[in-house]
Protein backbone atom coordinates (compact mmCIF):
# COMPACT_ATOMS: atom_id res chain seq x y z
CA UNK A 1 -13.59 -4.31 0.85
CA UNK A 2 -15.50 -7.20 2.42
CA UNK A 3 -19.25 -6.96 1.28
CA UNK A 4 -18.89 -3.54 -0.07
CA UNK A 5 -19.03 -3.38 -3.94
CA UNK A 6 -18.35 -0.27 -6.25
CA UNK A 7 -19.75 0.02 -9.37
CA UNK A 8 -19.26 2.53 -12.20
CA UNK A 9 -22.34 3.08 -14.72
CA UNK A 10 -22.31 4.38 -18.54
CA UNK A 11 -24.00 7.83 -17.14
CA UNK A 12 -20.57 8.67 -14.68
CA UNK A 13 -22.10 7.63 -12.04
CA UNK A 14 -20.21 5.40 -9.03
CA UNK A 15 -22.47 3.79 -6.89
CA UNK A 16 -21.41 1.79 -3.47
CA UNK A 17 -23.24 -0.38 -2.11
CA UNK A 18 -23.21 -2.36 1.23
CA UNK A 19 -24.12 -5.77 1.00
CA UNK A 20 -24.71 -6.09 4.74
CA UNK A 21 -26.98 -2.99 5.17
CA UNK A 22 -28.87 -2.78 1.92
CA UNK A 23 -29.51 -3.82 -1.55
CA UNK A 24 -29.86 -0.68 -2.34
CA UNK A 25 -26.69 2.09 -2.98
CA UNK A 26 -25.37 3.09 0.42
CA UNK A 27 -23.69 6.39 -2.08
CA UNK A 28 -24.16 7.43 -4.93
CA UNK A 29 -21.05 9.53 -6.60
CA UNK A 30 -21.59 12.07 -10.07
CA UNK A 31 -18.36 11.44 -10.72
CA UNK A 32 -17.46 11.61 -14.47
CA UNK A 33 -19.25 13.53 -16.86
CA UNK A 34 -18.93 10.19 -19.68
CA UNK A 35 -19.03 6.71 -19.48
CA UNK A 36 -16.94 5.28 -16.33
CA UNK A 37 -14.93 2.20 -18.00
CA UNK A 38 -13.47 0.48 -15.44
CA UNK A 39 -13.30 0.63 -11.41
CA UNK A 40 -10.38 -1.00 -9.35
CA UNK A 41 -9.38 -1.40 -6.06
CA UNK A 42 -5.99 -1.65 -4.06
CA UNK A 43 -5.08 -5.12 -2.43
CA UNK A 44 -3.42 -3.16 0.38
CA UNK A 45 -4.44 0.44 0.73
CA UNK A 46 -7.91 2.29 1.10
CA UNK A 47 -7.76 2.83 -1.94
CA UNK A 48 -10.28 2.26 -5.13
CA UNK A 49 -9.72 4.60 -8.76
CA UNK A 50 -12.42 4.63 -11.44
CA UNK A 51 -11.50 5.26 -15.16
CA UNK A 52 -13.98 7.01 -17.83
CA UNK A 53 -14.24 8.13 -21.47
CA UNK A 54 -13.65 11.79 -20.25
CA UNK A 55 -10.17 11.22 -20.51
CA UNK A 56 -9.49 11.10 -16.57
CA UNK A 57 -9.23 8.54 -13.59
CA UNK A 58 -10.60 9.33 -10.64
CA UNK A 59 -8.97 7.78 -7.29
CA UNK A 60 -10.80 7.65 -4.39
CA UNK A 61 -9.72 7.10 -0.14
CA UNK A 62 -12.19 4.93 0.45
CA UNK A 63 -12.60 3.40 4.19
CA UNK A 64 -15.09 0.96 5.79
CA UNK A 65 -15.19 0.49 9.64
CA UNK A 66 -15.69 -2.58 11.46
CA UNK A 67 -18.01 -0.88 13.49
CA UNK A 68 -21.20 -1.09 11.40
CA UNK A 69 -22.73 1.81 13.31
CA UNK A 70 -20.18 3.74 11.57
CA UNK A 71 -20.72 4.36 7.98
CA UNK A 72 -18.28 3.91 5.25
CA UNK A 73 -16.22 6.86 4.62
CA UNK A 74 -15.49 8.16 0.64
CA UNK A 75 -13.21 10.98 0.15
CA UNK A 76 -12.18 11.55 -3.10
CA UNK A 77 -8.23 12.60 -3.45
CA UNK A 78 -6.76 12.97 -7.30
CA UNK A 79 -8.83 13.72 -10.70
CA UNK A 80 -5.34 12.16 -12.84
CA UNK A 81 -5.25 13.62 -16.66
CA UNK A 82 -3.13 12.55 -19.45
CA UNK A 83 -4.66 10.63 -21.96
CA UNK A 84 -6.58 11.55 -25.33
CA UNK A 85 -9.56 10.86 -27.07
CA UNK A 86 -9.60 8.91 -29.62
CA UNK A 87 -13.19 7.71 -31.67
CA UNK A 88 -15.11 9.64 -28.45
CA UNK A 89 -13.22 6.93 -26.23
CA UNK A 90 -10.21 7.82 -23.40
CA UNK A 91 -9.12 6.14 -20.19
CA UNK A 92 -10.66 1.83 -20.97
CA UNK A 93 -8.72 0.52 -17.91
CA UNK A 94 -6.61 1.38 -14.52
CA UNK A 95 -5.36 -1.06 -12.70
CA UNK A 96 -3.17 -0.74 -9.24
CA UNK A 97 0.30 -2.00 -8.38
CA UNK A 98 -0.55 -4.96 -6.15
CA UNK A 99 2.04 -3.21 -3.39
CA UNK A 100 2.89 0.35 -3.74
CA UNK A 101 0.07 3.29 -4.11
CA UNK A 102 0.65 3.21 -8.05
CA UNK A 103 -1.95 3.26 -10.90
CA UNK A 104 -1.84 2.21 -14.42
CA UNK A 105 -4.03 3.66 -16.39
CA UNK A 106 -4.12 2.50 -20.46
CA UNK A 107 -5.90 4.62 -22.73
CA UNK A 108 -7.66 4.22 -26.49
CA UNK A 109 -4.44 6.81 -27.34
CA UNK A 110 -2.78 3.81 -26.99
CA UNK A 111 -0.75 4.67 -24.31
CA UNK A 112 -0.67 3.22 -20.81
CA UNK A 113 0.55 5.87 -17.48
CA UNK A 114 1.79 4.97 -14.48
CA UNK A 115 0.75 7.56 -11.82
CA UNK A 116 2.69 7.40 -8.57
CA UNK A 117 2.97 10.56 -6.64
């Protein structure tokens, strides 16, 4: 995403920043109520996911413009559910097929999902 960078915090909290306006967070998302484990973003699509100890991965449209009078654009689009808790831990990792819309998500149940609707 250029010299935007996401990053998820151990209070569920994603925060975007952009490198070129600020060094501060352009937004900050409450996302997940637990610890946010991993964030990833898609090689091809407008498309980033963040994965937490609540058991859930979050994925996210998320756009930036060339125009830098317009600002970034975040619009979240699927809460995905499926794994367990195990020890207080859930989703530690998601990870996107490098060419379709997919995520893999693997969780301390020991069992890794592939979401692709």
């Amino acid at each position: 995403m250029g010299d935007n960078v996401i990053v998820g915090s151990k209070d569920g909290k994603l925060c975007w920043f952009d490198m070129d306006l600020s060094s501060k967070p352009y937004k900050i998302l409450k996302s997940h109520p637990k610890d946010i484990t991993n964030v990833a973003f898609h090689r091809n699509y407008p498309l980033f996911a963040s994965s937490s100890d609540d058991c859930t991965a979050y994925v996210f449209h998320g756009m930036v413009y060339s125009d830098l009078n317009q600002n970034p654009l975040i619009v979240p689009l699927e809460i995905l559910h499926g794994h367990t808790s195990v020890n207080g831990r859930g989703v530690l990792d998601c990870k996107f097929h490098p060419r379709q819309p997919w995520l893999f998500t693997a969780g301390a149940d020991a069992v890794i999902k592939l979401f692709c609707h």
